[in-house]
N, C-alpha and C. Protein backbone atom coordinates (compact mmCIF):
# COMPACT_ATOMS: atom_id res chain seq x y z
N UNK A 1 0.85 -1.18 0.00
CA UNK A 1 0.00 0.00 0.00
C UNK A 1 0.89 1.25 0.00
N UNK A 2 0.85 2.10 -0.82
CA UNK A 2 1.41 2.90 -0.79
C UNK A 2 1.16 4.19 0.37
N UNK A 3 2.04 5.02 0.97
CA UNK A 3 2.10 5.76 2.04
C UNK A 3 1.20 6.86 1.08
N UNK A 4 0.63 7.64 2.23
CA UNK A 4 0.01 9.19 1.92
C UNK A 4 0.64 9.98 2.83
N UNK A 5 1.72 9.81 2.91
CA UNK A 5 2.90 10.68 4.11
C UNK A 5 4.01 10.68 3.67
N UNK A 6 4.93 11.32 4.33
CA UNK A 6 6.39 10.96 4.55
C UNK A 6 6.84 10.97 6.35
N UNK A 7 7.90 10.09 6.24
CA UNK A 7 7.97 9.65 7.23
C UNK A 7 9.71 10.12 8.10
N UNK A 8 9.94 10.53 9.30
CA UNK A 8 10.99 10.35 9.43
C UNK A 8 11.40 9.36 10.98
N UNK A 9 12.49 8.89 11.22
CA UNK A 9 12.87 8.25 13.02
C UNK A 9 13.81 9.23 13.12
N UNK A 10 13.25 9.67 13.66
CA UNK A 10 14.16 10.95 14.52
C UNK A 10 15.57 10.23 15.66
N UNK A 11 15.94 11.05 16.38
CA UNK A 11 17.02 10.69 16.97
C UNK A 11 16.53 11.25 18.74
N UNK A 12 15.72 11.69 18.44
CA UNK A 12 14.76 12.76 19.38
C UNK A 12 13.97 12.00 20.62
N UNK A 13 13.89 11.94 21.47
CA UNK A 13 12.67 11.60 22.36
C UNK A 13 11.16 12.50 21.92
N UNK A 14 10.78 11.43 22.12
CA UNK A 14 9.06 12.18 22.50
C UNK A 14 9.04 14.11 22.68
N UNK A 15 9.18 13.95 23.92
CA UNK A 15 8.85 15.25 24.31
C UNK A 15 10.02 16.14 23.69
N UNK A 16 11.77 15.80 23.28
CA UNK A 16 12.38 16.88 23.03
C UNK A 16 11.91 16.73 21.27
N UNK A 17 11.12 16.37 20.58
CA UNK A 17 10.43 16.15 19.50
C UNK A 17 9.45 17.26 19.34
N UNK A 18 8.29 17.40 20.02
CA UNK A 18 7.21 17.94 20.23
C UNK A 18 7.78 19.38 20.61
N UNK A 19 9.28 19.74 21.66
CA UNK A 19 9.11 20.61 21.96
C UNK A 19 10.15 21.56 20.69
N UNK A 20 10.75 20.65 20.14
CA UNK A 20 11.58 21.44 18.84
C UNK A 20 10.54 21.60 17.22
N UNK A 21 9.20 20.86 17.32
CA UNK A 21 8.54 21.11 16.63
C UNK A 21 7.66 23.14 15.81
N UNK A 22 7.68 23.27 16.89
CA UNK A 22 6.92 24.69 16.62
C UNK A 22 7.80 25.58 16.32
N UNK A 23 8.93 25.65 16.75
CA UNK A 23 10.33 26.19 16.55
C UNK A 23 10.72 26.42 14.80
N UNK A 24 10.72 24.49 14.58
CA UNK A 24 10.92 24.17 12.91
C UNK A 24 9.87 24.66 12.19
N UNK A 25 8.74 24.36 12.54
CA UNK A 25 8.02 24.24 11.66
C UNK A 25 7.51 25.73 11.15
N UNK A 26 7.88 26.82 12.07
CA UNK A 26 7.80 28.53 12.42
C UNK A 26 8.71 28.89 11.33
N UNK A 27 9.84 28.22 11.22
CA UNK A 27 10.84 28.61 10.30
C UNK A 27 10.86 27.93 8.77
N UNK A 28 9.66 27.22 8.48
CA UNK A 28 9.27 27.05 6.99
C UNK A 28 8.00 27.88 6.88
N UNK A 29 7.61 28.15 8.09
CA UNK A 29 6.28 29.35 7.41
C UNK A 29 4.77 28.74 8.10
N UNK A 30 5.11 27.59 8.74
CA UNK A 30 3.82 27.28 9.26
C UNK A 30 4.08 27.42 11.02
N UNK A 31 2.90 27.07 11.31
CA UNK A 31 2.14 27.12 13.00
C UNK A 31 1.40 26.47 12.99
N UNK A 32 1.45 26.43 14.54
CA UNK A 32 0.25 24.95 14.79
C UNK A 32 -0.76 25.71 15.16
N UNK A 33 -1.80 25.36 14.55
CA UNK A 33 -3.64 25.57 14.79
C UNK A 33 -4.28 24.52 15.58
N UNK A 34 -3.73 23.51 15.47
CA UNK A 34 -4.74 22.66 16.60
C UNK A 34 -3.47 21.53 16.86
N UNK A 35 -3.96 20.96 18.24
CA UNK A 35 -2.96 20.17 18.78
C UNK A 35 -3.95 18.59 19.27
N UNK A 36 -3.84 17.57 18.98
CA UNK A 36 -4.84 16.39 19.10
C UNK A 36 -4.11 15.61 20.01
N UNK A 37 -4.33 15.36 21.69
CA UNK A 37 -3.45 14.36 21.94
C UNK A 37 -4.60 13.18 22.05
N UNK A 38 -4.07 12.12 20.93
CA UNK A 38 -4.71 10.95 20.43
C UNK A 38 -4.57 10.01 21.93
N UNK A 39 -3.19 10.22 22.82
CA UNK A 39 -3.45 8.87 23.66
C UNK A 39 -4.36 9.46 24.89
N UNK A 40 -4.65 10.86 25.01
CA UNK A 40 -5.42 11.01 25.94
C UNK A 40 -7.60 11.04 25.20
N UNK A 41 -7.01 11.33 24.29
CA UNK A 41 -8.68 11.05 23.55
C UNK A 41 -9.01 9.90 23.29
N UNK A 42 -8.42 9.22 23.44
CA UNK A 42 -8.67 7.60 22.92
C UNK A 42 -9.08 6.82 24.22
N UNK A 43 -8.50 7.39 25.21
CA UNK A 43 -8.03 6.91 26.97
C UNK A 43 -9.86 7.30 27.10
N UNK A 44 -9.92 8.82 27.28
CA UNK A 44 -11.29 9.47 27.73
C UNK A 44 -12.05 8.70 27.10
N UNK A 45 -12.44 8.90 25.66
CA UNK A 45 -13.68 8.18 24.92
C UNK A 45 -14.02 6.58 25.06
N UNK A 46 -12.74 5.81 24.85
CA UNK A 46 -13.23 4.40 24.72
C UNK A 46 -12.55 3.71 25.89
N UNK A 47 -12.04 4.20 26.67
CA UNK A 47 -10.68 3.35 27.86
C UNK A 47 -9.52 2.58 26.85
N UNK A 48 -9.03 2.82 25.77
CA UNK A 48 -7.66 2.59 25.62
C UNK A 48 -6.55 3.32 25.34
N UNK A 49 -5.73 2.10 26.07
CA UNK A 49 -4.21 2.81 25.46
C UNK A 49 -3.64 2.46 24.72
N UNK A 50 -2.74 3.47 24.17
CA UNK A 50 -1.70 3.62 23.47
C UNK A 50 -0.91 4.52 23.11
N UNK A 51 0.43 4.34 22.50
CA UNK A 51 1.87 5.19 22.79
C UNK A 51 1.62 6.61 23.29
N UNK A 52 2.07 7.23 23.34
CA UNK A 52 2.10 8.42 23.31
C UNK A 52 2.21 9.25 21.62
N UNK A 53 0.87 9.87 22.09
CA UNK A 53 0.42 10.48 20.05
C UNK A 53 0.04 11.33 19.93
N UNK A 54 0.70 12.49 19.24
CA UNK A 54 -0.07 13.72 19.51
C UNK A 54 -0.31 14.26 17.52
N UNK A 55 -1.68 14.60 17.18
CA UNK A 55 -1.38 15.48 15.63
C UNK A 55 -1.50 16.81 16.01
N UNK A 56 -0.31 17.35 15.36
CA UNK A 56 -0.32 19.02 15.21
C UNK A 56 -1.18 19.25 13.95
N UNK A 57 -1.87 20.56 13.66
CA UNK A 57 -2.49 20.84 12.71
C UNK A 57 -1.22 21.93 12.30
N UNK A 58 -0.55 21.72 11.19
CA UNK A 58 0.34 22.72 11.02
C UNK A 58 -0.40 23.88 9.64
N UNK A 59 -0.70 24.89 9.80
CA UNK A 59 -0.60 26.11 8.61
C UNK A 59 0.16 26.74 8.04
N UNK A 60 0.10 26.99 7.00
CA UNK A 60 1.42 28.09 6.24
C UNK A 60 -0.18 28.82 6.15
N UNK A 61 -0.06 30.58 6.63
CA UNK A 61 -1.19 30.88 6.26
C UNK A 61 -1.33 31.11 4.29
N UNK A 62 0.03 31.79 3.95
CA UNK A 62 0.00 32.26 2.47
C UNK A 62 -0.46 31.13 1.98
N UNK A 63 0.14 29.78 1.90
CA UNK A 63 -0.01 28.71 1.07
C UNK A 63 -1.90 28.49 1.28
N UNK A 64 -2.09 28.58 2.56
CA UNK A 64 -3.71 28.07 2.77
C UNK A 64 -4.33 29.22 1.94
N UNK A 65 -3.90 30.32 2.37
CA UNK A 65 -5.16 31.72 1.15
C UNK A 65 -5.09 31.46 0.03
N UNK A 66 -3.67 30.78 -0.53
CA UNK A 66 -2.65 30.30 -1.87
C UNK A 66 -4.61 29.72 -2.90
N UNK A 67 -4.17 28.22 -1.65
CA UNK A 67 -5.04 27.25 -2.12
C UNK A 67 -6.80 27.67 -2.32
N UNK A 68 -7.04 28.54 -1.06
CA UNK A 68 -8.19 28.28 -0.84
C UNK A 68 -9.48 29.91 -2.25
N UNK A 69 -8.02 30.62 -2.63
CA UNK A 69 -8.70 31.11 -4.23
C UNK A 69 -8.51 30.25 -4.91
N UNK A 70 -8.10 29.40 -5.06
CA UNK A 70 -7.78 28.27 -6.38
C UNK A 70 -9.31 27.71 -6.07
N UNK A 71 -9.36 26.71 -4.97
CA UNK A 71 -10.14 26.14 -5.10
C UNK A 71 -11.07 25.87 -3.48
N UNK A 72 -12.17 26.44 -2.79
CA UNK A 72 -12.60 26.60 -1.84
C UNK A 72 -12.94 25.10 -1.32
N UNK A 73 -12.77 24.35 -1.88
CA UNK A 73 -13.15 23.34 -1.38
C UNK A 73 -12.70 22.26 -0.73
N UNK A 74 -10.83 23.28 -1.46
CA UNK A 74 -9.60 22.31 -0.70
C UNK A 74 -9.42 22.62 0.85
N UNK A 75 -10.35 22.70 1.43
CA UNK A 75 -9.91 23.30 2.76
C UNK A 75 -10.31 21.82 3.70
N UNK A 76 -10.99 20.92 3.02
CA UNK A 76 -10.80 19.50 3.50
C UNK A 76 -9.81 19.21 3.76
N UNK A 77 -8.41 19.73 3.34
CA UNK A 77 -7.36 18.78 3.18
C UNK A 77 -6.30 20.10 4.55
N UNK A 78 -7.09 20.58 4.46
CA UNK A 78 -6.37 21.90 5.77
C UNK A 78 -6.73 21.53 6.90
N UNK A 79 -6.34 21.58 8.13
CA UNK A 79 -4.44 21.90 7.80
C UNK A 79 -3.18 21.20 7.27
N UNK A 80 -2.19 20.99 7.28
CA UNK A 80 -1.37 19.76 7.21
C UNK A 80 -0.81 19.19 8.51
N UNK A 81 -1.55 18.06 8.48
CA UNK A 81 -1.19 17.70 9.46
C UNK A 81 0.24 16.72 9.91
N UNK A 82 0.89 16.99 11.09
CA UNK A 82 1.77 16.44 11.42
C UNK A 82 2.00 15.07 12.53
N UNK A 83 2.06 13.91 12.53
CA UNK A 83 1.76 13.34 13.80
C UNK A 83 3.20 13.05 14.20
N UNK A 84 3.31 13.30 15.34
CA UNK A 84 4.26 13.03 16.31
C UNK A 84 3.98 11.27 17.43
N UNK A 85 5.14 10.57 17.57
CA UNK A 85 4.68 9.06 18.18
C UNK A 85 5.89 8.96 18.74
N UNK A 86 5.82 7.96 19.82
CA UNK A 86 6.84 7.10 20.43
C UNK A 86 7.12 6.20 19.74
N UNK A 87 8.49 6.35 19.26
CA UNK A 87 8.47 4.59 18.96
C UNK A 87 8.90 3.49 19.49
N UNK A 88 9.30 2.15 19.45
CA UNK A 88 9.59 1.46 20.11
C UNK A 88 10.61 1.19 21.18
N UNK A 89 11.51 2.10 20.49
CA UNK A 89 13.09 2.53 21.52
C UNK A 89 12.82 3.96 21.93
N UNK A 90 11.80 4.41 22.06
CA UNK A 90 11.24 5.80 23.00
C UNK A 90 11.68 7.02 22.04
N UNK A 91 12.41 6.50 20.80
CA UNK A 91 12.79 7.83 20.10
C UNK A 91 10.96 8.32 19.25
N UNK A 92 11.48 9.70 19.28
CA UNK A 92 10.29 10.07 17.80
C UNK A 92 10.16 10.04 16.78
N UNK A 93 8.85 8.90 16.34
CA UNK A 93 8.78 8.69 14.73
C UNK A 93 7.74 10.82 14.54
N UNK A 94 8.00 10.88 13.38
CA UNK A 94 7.62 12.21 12.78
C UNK A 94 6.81 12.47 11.37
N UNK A 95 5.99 12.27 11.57
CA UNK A 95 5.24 11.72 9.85
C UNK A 95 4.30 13.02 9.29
N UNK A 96 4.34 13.11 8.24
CA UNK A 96 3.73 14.30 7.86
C UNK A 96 3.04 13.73 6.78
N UNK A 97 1.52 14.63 6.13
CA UNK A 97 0.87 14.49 5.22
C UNK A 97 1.91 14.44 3.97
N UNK A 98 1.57 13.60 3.11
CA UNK A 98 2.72 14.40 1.67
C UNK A 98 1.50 14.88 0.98
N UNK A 99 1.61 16.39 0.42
CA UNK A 99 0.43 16.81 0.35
C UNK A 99 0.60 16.72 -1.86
N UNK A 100 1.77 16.03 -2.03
CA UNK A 100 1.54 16.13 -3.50
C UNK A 100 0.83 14.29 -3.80
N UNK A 101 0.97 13.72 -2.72
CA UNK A 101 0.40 11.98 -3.14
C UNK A 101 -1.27 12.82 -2.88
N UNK A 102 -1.63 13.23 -1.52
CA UNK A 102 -2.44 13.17 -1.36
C UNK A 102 -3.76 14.62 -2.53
N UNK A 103 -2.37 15.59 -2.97
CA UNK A 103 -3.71 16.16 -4.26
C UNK A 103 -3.94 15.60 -5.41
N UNK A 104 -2.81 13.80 -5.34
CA UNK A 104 -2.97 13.53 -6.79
C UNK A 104 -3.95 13.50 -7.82
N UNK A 105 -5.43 13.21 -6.96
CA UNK A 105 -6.20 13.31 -8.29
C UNK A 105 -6.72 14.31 -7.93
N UNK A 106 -6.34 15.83 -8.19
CA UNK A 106 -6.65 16.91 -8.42
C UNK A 106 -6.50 17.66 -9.73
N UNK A 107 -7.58 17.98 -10.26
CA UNK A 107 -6.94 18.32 -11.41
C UNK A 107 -6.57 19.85 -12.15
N UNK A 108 -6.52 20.55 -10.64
CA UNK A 108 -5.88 21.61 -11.13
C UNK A 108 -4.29 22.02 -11.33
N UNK A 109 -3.49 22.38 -12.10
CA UNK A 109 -2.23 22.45 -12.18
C UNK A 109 -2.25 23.55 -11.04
N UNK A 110 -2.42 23.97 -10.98
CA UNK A 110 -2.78 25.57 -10.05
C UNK A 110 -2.27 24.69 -8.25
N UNK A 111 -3.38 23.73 -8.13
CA UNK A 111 -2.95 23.07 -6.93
C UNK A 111 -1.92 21.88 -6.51
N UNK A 112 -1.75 21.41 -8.20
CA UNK A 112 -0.60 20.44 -8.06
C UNK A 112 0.52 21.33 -7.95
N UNK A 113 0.76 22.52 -8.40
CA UNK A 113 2.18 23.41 -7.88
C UNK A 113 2.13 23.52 -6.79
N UNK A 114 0.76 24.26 -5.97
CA UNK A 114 1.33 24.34 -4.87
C UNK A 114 1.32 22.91 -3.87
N UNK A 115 1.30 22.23 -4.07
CA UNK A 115 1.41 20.95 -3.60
C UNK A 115 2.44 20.54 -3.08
N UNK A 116 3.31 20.88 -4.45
CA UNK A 116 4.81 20.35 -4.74
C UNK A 116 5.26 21.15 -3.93
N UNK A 117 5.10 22.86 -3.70
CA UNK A 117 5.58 23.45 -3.00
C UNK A 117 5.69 23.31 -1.48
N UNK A 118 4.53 22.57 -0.87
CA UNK A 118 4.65 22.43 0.64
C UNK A 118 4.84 21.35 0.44
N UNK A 119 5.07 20.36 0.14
CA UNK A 119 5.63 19.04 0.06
C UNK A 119 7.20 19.40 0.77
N UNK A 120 8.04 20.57 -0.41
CA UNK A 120 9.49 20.81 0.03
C UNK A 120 9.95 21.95 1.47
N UNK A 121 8.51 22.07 1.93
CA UNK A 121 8.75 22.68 3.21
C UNK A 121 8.55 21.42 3.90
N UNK A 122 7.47 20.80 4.05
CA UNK A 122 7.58 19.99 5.02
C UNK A 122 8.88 18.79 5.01
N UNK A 123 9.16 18.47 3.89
CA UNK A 123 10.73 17.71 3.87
C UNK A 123 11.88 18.50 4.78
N UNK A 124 11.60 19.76 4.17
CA UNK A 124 12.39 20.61 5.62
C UNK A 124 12.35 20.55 6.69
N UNK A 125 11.51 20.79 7.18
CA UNK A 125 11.23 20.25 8.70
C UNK A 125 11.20 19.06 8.97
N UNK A 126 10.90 17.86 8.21
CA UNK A 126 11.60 16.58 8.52
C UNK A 126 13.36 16.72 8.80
N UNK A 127 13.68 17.00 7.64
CA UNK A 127 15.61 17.01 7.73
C UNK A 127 16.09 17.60 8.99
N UNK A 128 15.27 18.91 9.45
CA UNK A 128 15.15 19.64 10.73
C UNK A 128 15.70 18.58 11.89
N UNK A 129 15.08 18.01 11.86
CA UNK A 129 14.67 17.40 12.97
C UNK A 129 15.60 16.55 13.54
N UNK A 130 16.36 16.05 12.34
CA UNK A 130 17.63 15.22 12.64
C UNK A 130 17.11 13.50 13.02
């Protein structure tokens, strides 16, 4: 099955992950809009656990106004989201939307550019991260 992300294993713990996140991700042009911690929503709603999981909602605002004259309807696919995880040796896995798999069947050229374009920010902030 092919991924609708990219993926990185950081070298990072958990928390020094999460806390160098807003930092990086400030310096390609986005911010976090919403913060999801999955192991405490999952805990509340149904009683289970699991790792420690949090999704950032990350924005570039230009790129979102970018998209959202092109086409108002792409705002389904807003924000980009980032998930942050424990992984098995306590380091942080770091996975991000890839937002050019996921506009593939879009058929505006208009949004496949900018696609491509936050695709190579968020690779940035992967490499970031170390």
């Amino acid at each position: 099955m092919a991924s609708m992300g990219m993926r990185r294993e950081t070298k990072l713990s958990y928390d020094e992950a999460l806390a160098a996140l807003p930092e990086i991700l400030k310096s390609e042009g986005f911010g976090i809009i919403t913060e999801i911690d999955m192991r405490e929503t999952l805990k509340t709603k149904i009683g289970a656990d699991i790792r420690r999981y949090k999704i950032l909602g990350a924005c570039n605002p230009h790129f979102a106004h970018e998209a959202l004259g092109s086409d108002l309807d792409i705002g389904i696919m807003l924000p980009c989201n980032v998930a942050v995880y424990e992984g098995d040796d306590g380091r942080a896995v770091v996975t991000t939307i890839d937002p050019v798999r996921a506009m593939a069947a879009h058929a505006s050229p208009a949004i496949t550019a900018l696609a491509a374009k936050v695709r190579g920010k968020l690779e940035q902030v992967l490499r970031k991260l170390g």
